[in-house]
PDB file of N, CA and C in Angstrom:
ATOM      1  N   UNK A   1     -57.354  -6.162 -30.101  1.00  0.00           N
ATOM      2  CA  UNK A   1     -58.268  -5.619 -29.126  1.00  0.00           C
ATOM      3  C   UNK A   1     -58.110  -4.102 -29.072  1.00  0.00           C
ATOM      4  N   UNK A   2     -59.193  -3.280 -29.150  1.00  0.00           N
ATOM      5  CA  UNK A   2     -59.206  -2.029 -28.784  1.00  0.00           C
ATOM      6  C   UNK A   2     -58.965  -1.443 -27.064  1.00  0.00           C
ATOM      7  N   UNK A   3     -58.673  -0.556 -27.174  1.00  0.00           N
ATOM      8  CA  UNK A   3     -59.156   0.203 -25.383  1.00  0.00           C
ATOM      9  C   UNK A   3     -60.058   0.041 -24.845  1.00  0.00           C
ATOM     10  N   UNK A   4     -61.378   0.267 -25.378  1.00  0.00           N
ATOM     11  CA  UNK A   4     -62.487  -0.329 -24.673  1.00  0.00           C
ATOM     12  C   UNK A   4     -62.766  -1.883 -24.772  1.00  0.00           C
ATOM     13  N   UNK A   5     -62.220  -2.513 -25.661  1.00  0.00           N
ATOM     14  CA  UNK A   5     -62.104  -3.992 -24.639  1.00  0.00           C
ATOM     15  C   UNK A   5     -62.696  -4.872 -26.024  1.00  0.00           C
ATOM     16  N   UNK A   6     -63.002  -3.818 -27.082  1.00  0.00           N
ATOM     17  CA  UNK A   6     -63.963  -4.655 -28.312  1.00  0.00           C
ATOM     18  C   UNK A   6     -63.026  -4.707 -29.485  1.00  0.00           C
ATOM     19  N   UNK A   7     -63.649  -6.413 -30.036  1.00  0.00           N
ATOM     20  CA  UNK A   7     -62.381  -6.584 -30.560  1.00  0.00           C
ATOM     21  C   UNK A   7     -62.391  -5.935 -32.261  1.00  0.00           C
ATOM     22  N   UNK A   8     -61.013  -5.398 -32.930  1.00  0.00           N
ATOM     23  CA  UNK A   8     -60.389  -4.367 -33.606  1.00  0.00           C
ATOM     24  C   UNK A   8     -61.010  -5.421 -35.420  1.00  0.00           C
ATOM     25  N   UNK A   9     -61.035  -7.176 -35.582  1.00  0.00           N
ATOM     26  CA  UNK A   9     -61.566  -7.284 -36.213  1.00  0.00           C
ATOM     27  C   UNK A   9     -62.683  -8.463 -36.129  1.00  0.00           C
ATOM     28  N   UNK A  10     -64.204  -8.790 -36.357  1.00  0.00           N
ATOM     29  CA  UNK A  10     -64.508  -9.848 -36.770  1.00  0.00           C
ATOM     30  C   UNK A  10     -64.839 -10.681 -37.980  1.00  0.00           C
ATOM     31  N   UNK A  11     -64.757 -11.781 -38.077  1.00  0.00           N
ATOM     32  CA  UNK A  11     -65.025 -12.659 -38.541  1.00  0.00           C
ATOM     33  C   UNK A  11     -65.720 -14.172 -38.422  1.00  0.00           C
ATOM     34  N   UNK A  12     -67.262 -13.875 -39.255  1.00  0.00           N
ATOM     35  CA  UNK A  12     -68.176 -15.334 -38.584  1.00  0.00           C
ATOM     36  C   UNK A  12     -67.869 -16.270 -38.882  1.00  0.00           C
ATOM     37  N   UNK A  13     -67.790 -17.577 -38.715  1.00  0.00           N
ATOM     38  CA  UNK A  13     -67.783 -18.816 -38.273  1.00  0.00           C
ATOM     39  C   UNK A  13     -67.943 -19.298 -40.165  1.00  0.00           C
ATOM     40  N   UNK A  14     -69.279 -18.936 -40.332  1.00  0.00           N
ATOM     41  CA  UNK A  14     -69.684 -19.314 -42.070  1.00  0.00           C
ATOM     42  C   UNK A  14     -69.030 -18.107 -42.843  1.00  0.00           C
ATOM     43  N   UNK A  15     -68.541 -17.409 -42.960  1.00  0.00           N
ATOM     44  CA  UNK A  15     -67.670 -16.437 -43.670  1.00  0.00           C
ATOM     45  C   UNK A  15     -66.438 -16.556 -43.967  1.00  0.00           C
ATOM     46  N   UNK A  16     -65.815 -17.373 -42.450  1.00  0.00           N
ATOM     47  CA  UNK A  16     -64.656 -18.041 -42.663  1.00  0.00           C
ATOM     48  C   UNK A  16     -64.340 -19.462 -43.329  1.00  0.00           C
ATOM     49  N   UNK A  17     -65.613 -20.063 -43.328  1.00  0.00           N
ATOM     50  CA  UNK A  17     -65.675 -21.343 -43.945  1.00  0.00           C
ATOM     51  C   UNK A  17     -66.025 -21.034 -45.560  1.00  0.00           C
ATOM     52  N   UNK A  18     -66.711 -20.212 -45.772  1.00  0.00           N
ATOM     53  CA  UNK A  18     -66.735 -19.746 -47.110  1.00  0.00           C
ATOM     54  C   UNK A  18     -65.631 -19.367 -47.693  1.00  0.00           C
ATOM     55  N   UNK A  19     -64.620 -18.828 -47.083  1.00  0.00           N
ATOM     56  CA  UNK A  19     -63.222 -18.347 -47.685  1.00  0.00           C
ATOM     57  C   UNK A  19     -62.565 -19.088 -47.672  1.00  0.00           C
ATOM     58  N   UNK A  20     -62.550 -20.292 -47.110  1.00  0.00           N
ATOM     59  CA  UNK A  20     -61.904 -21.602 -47.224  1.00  0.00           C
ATOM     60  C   UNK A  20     -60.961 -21.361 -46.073  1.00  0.00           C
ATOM     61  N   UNK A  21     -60.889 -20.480 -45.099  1.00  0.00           N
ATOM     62  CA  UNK A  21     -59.974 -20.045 -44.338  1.00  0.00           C
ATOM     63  C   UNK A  21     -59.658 -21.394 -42.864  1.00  0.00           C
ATOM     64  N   UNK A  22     -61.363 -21.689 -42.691  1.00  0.00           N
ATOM     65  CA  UNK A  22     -61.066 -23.243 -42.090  1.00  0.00           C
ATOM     66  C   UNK A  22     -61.622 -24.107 -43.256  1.00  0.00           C
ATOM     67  N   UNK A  23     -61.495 -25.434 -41.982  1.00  0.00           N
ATOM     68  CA  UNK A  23     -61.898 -26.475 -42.819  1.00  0.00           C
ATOM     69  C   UNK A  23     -63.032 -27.174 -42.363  1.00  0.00           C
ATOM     70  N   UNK A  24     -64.463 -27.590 -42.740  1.00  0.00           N
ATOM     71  CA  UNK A  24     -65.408 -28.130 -41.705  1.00  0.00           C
ATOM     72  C   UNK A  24     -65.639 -29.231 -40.893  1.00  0.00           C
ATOM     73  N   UNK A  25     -65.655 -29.186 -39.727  1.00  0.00           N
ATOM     74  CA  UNK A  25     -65.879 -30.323 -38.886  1.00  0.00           C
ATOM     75  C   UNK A  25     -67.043 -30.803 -38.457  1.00  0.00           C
ATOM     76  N   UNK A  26     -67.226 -31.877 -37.384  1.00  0.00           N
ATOM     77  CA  UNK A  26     -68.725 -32.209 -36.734  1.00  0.00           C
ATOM     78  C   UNK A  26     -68.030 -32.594 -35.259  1.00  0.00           C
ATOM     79  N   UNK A  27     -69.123 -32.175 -34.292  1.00  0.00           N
ATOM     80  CA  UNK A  27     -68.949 -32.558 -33.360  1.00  0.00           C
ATOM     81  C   UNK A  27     -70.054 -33.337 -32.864  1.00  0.00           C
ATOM     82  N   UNK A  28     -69.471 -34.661 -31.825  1.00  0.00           N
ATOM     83  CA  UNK A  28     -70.693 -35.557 -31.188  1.00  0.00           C
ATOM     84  C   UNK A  28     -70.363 -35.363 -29.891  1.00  0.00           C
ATOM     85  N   UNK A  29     -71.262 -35.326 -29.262  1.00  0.00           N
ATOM     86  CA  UNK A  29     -71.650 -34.980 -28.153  1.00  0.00           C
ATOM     87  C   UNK A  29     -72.689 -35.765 -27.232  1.00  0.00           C
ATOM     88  N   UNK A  30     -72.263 -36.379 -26.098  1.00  0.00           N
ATOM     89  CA  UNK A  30     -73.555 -37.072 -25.143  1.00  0.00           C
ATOM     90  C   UNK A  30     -73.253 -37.292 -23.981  1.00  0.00           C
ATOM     91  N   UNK A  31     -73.958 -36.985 -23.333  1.00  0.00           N
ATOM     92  CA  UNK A  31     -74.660 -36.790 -22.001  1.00  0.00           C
ATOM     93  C   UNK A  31     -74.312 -38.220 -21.161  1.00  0.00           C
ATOM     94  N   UNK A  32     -73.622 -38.666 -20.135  1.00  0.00           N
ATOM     95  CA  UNK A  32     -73.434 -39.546 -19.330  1.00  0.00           C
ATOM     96  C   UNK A  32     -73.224 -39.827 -18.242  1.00  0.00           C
ATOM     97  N   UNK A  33     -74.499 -38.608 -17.577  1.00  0.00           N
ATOM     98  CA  UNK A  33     -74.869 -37.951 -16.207  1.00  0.00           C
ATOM     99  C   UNK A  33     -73.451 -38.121 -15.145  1.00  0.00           C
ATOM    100  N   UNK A  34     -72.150 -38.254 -15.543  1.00  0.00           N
ATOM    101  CA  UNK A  34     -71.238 -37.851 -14.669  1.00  0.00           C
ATOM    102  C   UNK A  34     -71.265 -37.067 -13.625  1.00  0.00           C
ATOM    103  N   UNK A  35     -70.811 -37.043 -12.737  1.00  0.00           N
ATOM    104  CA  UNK A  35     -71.161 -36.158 -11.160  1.00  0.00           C
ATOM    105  C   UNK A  35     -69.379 -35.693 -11.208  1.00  0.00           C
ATOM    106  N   UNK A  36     -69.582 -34.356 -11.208  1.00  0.00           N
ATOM    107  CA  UNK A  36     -68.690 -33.806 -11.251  1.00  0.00           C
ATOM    108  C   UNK A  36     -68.407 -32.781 -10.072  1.00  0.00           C
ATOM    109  N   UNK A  37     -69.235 -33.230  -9.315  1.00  0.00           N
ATOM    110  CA  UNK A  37     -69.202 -32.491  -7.917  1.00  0.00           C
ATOM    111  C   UNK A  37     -68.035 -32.241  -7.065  1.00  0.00           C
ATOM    112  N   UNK A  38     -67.991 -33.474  -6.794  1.00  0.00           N
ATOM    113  CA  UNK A  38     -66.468 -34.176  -5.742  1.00  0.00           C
ATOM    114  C   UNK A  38     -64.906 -33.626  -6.596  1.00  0.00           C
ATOM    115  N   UNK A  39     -65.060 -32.820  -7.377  1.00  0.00           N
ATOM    116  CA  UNK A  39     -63.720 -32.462  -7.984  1.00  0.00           C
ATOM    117  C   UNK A  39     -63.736 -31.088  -7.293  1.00  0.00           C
ATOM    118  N   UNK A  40     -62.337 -31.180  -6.754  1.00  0.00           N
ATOM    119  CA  UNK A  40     -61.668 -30.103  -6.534  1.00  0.00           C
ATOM    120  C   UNK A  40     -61.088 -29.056  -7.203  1.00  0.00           C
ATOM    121  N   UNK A  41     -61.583 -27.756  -7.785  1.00  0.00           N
ATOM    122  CA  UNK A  41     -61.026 -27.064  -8.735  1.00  0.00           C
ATOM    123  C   UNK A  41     -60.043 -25.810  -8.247  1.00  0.00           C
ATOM    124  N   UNK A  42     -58.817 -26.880  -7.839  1.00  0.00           N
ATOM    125  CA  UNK A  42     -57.716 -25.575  -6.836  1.00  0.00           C
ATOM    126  C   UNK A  42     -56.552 -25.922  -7.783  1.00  0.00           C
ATOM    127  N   UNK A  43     -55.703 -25.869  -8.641  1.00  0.00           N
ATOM    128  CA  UNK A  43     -54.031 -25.893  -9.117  1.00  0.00           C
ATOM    129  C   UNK A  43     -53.602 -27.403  -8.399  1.00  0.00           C
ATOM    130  N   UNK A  44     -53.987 -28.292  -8.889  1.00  0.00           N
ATOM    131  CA  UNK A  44     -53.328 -29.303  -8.533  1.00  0.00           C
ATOM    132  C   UNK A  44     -54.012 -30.732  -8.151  1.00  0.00           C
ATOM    133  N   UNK A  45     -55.511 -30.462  -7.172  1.00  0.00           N
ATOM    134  CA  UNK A  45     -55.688 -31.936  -7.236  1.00  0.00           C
ATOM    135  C   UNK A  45     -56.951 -32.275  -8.024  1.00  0.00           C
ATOM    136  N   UNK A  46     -57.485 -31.257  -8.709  1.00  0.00           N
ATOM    137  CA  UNK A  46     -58.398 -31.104  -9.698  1.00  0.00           C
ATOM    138  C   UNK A  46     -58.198 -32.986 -10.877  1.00  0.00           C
ATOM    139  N   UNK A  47     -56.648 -32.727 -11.019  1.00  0.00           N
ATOM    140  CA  UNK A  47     -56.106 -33.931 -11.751  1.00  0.00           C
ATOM    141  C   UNK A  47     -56.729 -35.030 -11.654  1.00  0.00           C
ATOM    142  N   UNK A  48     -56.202 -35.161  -9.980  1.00  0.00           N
ATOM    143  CA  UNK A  48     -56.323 -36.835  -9.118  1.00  0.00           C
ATOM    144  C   UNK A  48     -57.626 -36.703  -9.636  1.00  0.00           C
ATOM    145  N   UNK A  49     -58.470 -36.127  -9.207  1.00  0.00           N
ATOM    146  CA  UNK A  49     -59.892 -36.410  -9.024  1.00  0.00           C
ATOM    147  C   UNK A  49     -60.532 -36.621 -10.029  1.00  0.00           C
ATOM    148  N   UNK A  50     -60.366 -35.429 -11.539  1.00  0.00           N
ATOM    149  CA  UNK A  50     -60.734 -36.203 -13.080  1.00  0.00           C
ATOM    150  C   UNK A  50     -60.197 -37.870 -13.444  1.00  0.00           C
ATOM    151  N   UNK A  51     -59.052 -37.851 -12.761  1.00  0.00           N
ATOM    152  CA  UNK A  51     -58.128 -39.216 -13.187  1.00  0.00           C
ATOM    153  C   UNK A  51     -59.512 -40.179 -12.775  1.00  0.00           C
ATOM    154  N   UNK A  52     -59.798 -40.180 -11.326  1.00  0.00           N
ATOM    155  CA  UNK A  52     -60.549 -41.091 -10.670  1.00  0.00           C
ATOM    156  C   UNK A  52     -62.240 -41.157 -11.262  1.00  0.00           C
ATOM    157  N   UNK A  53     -62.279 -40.383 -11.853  1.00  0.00           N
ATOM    158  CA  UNK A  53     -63.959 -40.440 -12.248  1.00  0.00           C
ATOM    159  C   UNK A  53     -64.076 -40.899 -13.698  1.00  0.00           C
ATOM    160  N   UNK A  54     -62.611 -40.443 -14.317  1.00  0.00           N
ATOM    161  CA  UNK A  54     -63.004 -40.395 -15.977  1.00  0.00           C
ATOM    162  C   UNK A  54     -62.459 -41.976 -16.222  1.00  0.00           C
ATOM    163  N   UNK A  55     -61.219 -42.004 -15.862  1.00  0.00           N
ATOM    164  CA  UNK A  55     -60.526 -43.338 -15.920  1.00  0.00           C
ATOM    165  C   UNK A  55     -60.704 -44.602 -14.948  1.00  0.00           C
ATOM    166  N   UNK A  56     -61.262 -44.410 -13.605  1.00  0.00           N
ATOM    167  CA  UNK A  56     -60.897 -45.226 -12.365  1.00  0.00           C
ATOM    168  C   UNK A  56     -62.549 -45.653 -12.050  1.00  0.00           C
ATOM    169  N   UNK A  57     -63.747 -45.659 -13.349  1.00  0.00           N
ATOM    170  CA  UNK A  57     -65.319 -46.111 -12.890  1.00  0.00           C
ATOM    171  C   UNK A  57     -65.214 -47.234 -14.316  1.00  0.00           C
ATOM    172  N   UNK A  58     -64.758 -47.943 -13.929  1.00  0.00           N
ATOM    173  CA  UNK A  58     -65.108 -49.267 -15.215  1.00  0.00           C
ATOM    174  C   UNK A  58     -66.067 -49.717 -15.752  1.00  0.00           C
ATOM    175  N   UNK A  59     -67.480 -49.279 -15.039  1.00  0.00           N
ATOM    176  CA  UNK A  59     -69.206 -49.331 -15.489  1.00  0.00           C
ATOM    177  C   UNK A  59     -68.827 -48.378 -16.782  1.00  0.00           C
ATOM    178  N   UNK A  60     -68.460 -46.745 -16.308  1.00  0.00           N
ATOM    179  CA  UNK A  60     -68.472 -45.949 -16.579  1.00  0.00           C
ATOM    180  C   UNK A  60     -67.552 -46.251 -18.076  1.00  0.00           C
ATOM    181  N   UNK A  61     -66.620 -46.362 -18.287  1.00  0.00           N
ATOM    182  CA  UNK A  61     -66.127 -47.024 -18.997  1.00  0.00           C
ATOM    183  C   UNK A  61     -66.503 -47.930 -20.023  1.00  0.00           C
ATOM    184  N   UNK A  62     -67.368 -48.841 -20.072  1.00  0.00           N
ATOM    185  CA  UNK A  62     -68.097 -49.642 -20.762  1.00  0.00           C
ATOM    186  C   UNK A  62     -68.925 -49.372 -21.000  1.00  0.00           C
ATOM    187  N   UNK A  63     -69.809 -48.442 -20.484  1.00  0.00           N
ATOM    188  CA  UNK A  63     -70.928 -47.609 -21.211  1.00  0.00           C
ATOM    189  C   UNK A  63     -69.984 -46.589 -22.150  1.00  0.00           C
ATOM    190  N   UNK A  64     -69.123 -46.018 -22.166  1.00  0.00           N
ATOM    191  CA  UNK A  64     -68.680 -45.380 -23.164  1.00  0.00           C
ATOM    192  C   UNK A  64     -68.181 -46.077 -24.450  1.00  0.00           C
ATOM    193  N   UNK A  65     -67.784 -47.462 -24.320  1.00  0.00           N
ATOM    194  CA  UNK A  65     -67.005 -48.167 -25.162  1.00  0.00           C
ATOM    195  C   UNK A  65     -68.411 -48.825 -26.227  1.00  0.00           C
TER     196      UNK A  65
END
């Protein structure tokens, strides 16, 4: 990083995959209108509350499976 805050080198995404520098992946991705409201985002009970929505909805669950 420079002083003003910009960074000293880049390198794109396909430039680096061209140099063999990574390796290529895929990502899947979908939508399963989760309500992510009711989570608390303070150091600590943020947890409980992912625990209870991601793991603790068994509908929820079986639509993923």
């Amino acid at each position: 990083m420079r002083i003003d805050g910009s960074p000293a080198v880049e390198l794109r995404l396909w430039k680096a995959l061209d140099e063999q520098l990574l390796s290529p992946s895929e990502y899947y991705g979908m939508t399963d209108n989760t309500d992510f409201s009711i989570v608390r985002w303070s150091q600590g009970p943020e947890v409980a509350d992912l625990d209870k929505i991601l793991t603790g909805d068994h509908i929820r669950a079986r639509r993923i499976a």
